[in-house]
PDB file of N, CA and C in Angstrom:
ATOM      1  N   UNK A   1      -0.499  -9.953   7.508  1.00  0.00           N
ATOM      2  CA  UNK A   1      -0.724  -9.116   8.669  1.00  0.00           C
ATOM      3  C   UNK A   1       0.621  -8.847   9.334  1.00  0.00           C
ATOM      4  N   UNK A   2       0.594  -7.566   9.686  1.00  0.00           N
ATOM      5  CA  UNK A   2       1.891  -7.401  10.501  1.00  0.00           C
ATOM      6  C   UNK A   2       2.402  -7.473  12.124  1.00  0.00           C
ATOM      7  N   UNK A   3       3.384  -8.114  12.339  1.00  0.00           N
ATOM      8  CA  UNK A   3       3.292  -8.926  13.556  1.00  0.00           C
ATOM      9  C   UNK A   3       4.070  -7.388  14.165  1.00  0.00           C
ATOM     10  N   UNK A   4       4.329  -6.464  14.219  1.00  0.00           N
ATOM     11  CA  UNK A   4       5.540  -5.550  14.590  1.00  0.00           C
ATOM     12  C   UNK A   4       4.892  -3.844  14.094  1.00  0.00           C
ATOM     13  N   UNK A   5       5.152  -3.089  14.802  1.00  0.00           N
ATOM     14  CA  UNK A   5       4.424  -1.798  14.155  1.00  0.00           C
ATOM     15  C   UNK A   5       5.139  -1.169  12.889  1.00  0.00           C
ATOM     16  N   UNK A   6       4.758  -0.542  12.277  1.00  0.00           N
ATOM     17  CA  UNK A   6       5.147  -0.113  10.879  1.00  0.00           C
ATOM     18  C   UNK A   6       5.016   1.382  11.025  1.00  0.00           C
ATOM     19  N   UNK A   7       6.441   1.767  10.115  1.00  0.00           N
ATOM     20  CA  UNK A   7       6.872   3.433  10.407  1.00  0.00           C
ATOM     21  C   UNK A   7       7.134   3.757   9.029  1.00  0.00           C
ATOM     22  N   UNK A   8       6.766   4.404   7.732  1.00  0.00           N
ATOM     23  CA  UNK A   8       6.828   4.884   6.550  1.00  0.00           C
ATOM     24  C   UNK A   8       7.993   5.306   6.740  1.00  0.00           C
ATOM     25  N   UNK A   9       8.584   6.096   6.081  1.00  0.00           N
ATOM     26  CA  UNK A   9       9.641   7.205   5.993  1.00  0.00           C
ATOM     27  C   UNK A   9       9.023   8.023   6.422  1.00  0.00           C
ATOM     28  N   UNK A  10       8.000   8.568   5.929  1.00  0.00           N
ATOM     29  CA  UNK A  10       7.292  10.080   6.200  1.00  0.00           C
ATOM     30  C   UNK A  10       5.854   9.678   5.734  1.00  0.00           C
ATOM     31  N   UNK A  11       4.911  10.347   7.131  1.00  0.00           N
ATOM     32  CA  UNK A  11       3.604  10.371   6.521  1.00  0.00           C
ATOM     33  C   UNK A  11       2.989  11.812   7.019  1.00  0.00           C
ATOM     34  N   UNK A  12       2.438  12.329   6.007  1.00  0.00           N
ATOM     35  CA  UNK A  12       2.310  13.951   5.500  1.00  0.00           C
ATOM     36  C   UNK A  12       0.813  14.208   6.463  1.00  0.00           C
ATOM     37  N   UNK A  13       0.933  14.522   7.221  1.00  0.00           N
ATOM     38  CA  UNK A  13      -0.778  15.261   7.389  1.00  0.00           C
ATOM     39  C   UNK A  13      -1.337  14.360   8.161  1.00  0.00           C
ATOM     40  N   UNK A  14      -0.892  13.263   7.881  1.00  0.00           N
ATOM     41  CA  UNK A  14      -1.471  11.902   8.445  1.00  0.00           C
ATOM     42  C   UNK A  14      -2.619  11.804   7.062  1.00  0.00           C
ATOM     43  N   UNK A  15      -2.235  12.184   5.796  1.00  0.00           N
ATOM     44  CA  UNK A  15      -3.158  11.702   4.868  1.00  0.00           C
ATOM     45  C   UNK A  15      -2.446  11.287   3.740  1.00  0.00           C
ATOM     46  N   UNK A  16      -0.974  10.930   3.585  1.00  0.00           N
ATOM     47  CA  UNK A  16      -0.213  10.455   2.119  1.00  0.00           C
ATOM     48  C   UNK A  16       1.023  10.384   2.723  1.00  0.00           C
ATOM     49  N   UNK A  17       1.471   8.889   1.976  1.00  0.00           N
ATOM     50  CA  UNK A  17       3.195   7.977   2.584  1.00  0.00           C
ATOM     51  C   UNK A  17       4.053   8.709   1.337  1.00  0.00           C
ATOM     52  N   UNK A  18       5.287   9.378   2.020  1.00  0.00           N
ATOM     53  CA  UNK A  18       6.466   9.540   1.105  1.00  0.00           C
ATOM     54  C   UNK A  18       7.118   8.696   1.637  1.00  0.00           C
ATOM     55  N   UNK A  19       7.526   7.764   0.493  1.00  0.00           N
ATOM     56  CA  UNK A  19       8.946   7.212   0.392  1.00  0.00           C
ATOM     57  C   UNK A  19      10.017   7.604  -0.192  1.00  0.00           C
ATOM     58  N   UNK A  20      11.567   7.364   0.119  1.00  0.00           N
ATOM     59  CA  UNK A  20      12.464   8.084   0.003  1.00  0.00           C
ATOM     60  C   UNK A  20      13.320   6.816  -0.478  1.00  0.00           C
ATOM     61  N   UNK A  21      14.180   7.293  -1.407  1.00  0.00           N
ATOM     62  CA  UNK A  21      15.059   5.826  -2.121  1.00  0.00           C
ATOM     63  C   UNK A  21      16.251   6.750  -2.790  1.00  0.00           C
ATOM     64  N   UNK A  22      17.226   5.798  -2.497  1.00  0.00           N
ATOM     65  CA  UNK A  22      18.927   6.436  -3.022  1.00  0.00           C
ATOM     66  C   UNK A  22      19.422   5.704  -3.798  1.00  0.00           C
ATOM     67  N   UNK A  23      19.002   5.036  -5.232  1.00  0.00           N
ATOM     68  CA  UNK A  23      19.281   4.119  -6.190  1.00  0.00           C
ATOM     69  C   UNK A  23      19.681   4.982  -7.533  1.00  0.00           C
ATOM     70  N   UNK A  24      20.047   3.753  -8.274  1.00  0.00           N
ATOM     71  CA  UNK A  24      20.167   4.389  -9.344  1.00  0.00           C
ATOM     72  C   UNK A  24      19.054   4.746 -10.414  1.00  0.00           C
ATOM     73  N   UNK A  25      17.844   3.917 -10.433  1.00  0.00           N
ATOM     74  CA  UNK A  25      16.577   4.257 -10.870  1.00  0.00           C
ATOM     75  C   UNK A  25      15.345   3.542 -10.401  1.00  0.00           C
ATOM     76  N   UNK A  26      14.373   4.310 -10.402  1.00  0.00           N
ATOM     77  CA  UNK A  26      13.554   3.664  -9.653  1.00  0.00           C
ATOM     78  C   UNK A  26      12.736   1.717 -10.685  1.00  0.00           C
ATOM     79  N   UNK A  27      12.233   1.385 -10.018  1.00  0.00           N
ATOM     80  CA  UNK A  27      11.957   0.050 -11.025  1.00  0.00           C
ATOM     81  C   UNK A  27      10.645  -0.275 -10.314  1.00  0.00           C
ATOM     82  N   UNK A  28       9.651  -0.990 -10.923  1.00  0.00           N
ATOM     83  CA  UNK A  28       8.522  -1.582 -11.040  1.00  0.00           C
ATOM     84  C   UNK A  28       8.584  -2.443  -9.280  1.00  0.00           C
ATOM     85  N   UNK A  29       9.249  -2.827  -8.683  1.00  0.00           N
ATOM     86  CA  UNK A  29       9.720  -3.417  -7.818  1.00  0.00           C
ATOM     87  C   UNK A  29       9.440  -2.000  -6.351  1.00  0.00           C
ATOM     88  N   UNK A  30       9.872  -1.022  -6.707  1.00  0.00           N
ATOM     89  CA  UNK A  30       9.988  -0.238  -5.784  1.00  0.00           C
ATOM     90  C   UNK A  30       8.431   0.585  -5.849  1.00  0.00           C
ATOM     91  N   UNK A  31       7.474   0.728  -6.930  1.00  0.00           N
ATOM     92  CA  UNK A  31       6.320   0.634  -6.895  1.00  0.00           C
ATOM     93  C   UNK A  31       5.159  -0.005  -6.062  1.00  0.00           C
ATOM     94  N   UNK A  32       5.773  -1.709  -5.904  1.00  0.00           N
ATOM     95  CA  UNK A  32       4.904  -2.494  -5.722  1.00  0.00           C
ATOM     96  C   UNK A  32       5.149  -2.525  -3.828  1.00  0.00           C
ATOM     97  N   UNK A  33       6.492  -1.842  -3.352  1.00  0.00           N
ATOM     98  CA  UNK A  33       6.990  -1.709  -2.370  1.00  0.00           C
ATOM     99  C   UNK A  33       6.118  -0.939  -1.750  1.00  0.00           C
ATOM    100  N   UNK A  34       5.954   0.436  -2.381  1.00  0.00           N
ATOM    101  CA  UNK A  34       4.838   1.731  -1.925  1.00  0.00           C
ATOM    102  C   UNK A  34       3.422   0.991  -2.032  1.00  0.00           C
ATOM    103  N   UNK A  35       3.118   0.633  -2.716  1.00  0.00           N
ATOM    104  CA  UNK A  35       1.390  -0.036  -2.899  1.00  0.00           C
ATOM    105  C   UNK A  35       1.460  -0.994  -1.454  1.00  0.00           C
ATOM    106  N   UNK A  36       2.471  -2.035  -1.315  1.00  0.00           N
ATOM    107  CA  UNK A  36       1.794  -2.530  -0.014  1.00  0.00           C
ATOM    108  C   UNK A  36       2.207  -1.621   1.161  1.00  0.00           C
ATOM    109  N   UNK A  37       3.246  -0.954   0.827  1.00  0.00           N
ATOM    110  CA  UNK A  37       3.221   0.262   2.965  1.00  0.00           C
ATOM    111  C   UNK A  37       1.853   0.766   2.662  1.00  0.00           C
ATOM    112  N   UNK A  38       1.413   1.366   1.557  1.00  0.00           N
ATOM    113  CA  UNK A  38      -0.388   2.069   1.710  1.00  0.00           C
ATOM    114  C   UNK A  38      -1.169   1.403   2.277  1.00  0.00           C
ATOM    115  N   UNK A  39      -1.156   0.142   1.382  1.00  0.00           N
ATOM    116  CA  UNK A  39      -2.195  -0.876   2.001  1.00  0.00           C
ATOM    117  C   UNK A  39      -1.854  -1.244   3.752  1.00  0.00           C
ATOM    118  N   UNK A  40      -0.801  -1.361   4.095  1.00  0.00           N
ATOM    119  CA  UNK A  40      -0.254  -1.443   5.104  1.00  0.00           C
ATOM    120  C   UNK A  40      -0.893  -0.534   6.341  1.00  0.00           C
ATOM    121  N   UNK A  41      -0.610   0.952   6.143  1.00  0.00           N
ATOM    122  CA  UNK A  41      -1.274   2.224   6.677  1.00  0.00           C
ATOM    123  C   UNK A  41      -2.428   2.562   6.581  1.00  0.00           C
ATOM    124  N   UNK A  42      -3.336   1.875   5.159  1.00  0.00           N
ATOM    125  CA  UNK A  42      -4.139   2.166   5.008  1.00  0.00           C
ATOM    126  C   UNK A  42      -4.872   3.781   4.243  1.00  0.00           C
ATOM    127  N   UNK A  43      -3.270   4.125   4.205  1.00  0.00           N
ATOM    128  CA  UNK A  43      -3.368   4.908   3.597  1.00  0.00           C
ATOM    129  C   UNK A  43      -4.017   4.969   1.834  1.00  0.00           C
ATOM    130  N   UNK A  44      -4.096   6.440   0.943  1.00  0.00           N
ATOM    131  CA  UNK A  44      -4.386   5.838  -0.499  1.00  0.00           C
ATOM    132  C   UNK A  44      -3.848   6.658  -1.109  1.00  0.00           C
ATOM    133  N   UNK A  45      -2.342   7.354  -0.640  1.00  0.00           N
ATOM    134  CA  UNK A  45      -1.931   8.019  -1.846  1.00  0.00           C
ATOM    135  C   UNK A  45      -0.253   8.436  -1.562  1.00  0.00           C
ATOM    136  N   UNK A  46       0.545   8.168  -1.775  1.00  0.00           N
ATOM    137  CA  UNK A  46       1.823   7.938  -1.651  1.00  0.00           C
ATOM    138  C   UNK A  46       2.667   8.590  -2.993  1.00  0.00           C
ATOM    139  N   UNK A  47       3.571   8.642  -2.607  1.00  0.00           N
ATOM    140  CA  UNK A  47       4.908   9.807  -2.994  1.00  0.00           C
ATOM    141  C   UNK A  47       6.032   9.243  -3.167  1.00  0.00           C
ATOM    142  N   UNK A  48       6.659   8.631  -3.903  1.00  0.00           N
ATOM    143  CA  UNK A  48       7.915   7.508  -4.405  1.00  0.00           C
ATOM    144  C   UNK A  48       9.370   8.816  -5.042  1.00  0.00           C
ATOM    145  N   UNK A  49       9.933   9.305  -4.313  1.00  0.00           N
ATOM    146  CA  UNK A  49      10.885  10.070  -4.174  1.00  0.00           C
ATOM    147  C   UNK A  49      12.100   9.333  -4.339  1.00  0.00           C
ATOM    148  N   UNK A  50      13.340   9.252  -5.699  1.00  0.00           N
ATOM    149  CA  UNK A  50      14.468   9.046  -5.584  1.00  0.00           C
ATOM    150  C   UNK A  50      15.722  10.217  -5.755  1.00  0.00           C
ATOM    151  N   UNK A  51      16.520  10.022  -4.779  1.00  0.00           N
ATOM    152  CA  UNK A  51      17.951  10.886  -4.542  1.00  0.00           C
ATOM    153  C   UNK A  51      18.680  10.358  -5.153  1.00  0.00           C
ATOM    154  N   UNK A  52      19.009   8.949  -5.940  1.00  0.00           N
ATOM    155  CA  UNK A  52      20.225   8.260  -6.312  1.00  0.00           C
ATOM    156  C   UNK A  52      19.803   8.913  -7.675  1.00  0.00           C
ATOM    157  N   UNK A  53      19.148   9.062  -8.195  1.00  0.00           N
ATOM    158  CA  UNK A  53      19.336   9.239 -10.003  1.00  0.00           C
ATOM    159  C   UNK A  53      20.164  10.393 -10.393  1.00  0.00           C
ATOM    160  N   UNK A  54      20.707  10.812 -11.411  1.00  0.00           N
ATOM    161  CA  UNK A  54      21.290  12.248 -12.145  1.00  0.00           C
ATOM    162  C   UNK A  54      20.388  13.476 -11.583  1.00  0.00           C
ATOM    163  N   UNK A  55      19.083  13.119 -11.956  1.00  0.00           N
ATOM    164  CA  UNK A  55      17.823  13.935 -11.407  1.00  0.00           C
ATOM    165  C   UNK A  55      17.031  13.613 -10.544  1.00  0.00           C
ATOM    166  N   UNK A  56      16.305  13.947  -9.756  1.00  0.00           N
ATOM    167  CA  UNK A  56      15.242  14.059  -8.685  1.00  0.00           C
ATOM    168  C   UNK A  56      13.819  13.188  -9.713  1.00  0.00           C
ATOM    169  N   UNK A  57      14.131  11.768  -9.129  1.00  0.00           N
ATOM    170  CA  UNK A  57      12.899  11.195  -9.942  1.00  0.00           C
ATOM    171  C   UNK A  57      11.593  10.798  -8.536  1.00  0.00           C
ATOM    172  N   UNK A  58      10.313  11.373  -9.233  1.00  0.00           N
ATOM    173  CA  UNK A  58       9.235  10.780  -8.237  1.00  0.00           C
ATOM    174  C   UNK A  58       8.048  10.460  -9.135  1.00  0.00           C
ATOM    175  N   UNK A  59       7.216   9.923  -8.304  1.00  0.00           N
ATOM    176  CA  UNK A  59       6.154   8.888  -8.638  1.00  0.00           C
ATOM    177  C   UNK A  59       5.154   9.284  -8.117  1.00  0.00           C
ATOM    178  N   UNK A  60       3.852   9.650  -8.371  1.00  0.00           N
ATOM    179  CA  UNK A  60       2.743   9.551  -7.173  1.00  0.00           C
ATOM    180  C   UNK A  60       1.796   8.471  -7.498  1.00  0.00           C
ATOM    181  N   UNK A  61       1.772   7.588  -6.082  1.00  0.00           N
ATOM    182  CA  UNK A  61       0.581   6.514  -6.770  1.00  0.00           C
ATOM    183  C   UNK A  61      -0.556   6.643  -5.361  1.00  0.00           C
ATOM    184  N   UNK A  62      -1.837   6.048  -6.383  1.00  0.00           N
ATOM    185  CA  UNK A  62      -2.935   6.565  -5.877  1.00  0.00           C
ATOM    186  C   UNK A  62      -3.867   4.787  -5.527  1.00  0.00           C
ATOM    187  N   UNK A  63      -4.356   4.268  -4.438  1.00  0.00           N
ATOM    188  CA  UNK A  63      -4.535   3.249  -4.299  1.00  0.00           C
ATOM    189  C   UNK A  63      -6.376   3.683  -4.649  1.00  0.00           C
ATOM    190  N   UNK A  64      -6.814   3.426  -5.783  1.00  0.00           N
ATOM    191  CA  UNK A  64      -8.038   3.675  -6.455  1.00  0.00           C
ATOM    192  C   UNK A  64      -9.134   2.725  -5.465  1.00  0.00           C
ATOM    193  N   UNK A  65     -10.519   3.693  -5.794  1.00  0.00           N
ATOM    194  CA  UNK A  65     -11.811   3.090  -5.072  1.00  0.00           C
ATOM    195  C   UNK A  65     -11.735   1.512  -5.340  1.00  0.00           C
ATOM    196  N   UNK A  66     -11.848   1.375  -6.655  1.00  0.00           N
ATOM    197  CA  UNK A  66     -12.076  -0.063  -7.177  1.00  0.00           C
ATOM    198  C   UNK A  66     -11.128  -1.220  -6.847  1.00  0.00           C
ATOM    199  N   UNK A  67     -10.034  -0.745  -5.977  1.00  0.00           N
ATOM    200  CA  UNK A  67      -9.038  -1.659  -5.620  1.00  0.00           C
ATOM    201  C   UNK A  67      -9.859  -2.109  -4.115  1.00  0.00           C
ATOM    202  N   UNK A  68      -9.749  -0.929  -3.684  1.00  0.00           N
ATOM    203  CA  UNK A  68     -10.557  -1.039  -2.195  1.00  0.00           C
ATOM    204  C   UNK A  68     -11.709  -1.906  -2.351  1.00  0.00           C
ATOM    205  N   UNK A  69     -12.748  -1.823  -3.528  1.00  0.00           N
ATOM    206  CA  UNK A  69     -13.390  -2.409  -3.327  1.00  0.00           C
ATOM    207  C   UNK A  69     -13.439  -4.035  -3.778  1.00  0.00           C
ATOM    208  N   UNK A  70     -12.431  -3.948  -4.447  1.00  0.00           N
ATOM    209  CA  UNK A  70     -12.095  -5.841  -4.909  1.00  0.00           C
ATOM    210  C   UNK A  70     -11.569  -6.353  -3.441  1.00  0.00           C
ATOM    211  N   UNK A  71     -10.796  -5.447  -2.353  1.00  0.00           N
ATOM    212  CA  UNK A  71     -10.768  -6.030  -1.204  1.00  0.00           C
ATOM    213  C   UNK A  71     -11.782  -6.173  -0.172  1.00  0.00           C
ATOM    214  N   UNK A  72     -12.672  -5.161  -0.205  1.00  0.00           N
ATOM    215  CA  UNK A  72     -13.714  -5.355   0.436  1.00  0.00           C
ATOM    216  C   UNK A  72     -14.485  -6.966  -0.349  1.00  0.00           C
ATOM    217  N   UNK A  73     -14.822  -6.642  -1.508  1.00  0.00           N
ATOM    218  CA  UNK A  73     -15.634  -7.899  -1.668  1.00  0.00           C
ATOM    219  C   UNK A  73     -14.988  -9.377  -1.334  1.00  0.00           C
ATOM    220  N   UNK A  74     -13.716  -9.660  -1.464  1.00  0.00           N
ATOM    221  CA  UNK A  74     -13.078 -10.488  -0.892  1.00  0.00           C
ATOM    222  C   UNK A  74     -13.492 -11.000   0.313  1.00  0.00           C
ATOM    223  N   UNK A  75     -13.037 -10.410   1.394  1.00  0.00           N
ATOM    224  CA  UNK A  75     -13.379  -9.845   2.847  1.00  0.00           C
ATOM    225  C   UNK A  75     -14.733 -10.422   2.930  1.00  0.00           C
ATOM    226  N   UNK A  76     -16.348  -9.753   2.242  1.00  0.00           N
ATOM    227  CA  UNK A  76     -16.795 -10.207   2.656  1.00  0.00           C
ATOM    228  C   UNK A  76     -17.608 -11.468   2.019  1.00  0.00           C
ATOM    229  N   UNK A  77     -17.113 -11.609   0.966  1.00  0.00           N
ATOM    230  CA  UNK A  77     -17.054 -13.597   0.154  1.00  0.00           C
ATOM    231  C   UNK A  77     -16.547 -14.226   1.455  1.00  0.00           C
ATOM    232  N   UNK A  78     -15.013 -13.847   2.136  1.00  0.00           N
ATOM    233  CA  UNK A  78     -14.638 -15.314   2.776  1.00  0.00           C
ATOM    234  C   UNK A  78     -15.535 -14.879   3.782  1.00  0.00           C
ATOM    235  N   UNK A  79     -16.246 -13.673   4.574  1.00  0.00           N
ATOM    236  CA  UNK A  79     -16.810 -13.740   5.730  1.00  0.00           C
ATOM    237  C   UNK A  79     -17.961 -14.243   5.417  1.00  0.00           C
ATOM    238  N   UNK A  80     -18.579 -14.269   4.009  1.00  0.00           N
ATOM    239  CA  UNK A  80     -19.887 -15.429   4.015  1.00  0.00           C
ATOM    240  C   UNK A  80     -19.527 -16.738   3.904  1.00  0.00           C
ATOM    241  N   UNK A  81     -18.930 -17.235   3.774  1.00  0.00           N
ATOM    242  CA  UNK A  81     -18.003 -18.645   3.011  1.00  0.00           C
ATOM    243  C   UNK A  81     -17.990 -18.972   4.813  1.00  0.00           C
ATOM    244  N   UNK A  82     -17.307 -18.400   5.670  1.00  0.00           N
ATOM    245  CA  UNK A  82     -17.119 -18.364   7.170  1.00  0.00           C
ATOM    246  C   UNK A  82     -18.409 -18.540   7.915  1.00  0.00           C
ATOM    247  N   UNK A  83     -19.221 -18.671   7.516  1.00  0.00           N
ATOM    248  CA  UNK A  83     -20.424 -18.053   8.146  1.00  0.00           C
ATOM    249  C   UNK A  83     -21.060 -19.555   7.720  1.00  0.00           C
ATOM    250  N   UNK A  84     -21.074 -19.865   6.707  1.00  0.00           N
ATOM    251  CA  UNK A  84     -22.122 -20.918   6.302  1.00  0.00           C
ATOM    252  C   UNK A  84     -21.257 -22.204   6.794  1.00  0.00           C
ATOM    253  N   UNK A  85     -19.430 -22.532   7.227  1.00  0.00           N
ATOM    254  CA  UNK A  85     -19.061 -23.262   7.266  1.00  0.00           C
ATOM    255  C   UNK A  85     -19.665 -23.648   8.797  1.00  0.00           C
ATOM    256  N   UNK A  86     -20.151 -22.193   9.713  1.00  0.00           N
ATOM    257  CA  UNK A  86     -20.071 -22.177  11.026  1.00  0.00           C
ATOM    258  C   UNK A  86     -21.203 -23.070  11.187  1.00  0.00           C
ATOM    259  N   UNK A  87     -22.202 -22.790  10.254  1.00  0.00           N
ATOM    260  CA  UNK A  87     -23.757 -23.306  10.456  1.00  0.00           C
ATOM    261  C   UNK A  87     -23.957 -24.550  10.329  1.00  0.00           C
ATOM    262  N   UNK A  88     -22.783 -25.100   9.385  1.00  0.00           N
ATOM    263  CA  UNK A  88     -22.943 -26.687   9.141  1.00  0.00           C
ATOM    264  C   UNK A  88     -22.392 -27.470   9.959  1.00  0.00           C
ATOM    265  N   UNK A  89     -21.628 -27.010  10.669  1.00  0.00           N
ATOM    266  CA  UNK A  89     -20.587 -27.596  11.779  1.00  0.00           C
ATOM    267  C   UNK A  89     -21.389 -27.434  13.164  1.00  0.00           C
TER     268      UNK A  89
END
């Protein structure tokens, strides 16, 4: 959870995060960077833009139903798990 407010680089419409990066190539690392600002915003579809390469490299990643919903079921496993600890106590 974030203790401090959170500012993307750019968020489009108020419906998709561009990120912006000046490296020499993008890497698996800078992926996993965009997947949590989404999750972060809550957003589900983001724009991975690099200026450092020879060429203009981008990415679009899409945070899928079925992700959402492995977090939802999570969520509400520990809120039953929470619930039955309340009753025994």
């Amino acid at each position: 959870m974030l203790t401090c407010g959170y500012r993307g680089d750019f968020v489009c419409y108020e419906d998709f995060l561009v990120e912006t990066k000046a490296i020499a190539e993008l890497t698996r690392a800078d992926d996993a960077h965009l997947i949590n600002e989404l999750k972060a915003t809550g957003l589900q579809r983001g724009l991975l833009l690099n200026f450092g390469a020879p060429s203009l490299q981008f990415k679009r990643l899409v945070r899928t139903a079925s992700e959402n919903l492995r977090n939802l079921r999570t969520t509400l496993k520990k809120s039953f798990y929470e619930n039955i600890d309340n009753r025994t106590n």
